[in-house]
Protein backbone atom coordinates (compact mmCIF):
# COMPACT_ATOMS: atom_id res chain seq x y z
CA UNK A 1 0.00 0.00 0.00
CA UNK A 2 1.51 3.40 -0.69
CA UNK A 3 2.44 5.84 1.57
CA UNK A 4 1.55 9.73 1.23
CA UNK A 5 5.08 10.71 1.11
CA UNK A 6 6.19 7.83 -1.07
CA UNK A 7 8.06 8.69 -4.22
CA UNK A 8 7.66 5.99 -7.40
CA UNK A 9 10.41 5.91 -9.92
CA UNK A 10 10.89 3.89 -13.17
CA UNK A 11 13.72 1.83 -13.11
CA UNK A 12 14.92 0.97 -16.37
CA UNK A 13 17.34 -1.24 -17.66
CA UNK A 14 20.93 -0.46 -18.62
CA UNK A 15 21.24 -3.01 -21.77
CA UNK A 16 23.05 -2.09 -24.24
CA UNK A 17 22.34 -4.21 -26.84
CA UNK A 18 22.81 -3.44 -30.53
CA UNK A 19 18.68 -3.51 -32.27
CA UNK A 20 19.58 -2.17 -35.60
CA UNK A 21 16.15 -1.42 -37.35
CA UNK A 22 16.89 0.04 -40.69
CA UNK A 23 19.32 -1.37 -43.51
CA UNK A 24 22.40 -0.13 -43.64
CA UNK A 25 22.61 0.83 -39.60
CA UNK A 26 26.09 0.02 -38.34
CA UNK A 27 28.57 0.35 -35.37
CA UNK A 28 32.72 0.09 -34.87
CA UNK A 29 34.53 0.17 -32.48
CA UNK A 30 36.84 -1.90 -30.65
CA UNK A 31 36.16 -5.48 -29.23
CA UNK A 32 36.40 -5.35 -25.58
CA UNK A 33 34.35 -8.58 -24.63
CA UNK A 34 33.88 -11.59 -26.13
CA UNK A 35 31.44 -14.19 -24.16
CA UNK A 36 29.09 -17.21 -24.91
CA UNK A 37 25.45 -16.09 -26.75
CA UNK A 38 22.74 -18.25 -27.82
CA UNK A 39 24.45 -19.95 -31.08
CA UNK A 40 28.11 -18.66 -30.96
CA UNK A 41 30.17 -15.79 -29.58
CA UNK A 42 29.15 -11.99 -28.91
CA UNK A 43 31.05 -9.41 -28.67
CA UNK A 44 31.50 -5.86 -26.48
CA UNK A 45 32.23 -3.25 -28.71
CA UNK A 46 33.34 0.16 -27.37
CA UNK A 47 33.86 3.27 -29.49
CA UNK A 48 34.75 6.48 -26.90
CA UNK A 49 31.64 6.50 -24.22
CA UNK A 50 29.18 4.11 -26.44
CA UNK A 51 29.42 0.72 -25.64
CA UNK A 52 26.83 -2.07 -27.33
CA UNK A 53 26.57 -5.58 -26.99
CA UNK A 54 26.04 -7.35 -30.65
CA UNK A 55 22.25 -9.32 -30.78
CA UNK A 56 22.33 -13.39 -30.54
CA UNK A 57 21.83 -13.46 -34.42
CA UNK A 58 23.21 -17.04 -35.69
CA UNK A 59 25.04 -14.83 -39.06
CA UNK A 60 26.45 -12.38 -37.11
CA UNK A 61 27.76 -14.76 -34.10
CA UNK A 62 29.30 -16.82 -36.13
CA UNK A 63 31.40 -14.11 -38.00
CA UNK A 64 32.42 -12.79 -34.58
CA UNK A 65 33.54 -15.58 -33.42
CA UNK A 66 36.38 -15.75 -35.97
CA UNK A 67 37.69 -12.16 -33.96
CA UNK A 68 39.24 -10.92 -30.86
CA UNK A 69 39.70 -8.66 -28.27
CA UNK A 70 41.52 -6.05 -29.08
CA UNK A 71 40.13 -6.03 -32.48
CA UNK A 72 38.46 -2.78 -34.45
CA UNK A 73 35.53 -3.67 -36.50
CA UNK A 74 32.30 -2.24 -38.50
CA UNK A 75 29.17 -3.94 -38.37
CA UNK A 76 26.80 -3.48 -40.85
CA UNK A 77 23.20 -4.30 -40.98
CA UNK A 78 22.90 -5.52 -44.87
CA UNK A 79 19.56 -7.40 -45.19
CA UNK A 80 16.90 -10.05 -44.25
CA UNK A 81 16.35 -13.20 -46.02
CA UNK A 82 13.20 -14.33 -45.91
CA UNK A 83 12.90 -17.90 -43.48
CA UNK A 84 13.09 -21.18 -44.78
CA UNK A 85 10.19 -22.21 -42.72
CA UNK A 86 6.78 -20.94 -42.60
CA UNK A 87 6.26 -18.53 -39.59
CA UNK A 88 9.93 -17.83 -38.53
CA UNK A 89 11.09 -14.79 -38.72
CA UNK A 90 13.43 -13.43 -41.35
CA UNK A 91 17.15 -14.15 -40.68
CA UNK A 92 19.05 -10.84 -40.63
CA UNK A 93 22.39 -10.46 -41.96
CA UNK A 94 24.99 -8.18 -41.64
CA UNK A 95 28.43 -7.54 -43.04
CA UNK A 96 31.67 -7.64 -40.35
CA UNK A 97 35.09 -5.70 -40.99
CA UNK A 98 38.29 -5.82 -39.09
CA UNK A 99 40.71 -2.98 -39.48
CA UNK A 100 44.04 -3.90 -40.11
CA UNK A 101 47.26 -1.64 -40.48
CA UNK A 102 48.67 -1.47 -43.90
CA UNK A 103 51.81 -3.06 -43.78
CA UNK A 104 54.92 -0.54 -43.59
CA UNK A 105 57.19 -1.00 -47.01
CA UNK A 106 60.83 -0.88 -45.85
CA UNK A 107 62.24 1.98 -47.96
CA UNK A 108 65.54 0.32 -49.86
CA UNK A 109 68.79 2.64 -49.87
């Protein structure tokens, strides 16, 4: 039963987790987290004070999982396909890019 002088906040979660909603949405940053999802590996990805966690998509778990830490990547929402089955939902799939350094040419003398 509430008080008179009771005060009722909303408490709201603090998930970060990536929901892209329009093709062509992306994020990079660095991989600071890898850990277990659903169907492969998820990553933490950190770019200055944003931080998101990547969704338990089978496509995109499995391309992570072939990173890690340390790494700088883009993820790109590309598409859905539509399902196999009859009432599942479409599969989304996105692109993944690591950042490498170009490799220095020794100058010859």
């Amino acid at each position: 039963m509430e008080q008179p002088n009771e005060v009722w906040e909303d408490v709201k979660g603090n998930s970060s987790m990536w929901k892209p909603e329009k093709i062509g949405e992306a994020i990079e940053g660095t991989i600071t987290e890898l850990k277990n999802g659903l169907y492969d590996v998820q990553a933490v990805i950190v770019n200055g004070d944003q931080e998101w966690t990547t969704p338990s998509h089978k496509v995109l778990q499995s391309r992570i999982g072939a990173c890690k830490i340390g790494d700088y990547v883009r993820i790109t929402y590309e598409k859905d396909e539509l399902p196999t089955v009859k009432g599942r939902n479409p599969t989304k799939i996105y692109s993944l890019k690591r950042r490498h350094e170009a490799p220095v040419e020794e100058e010859v003398v």
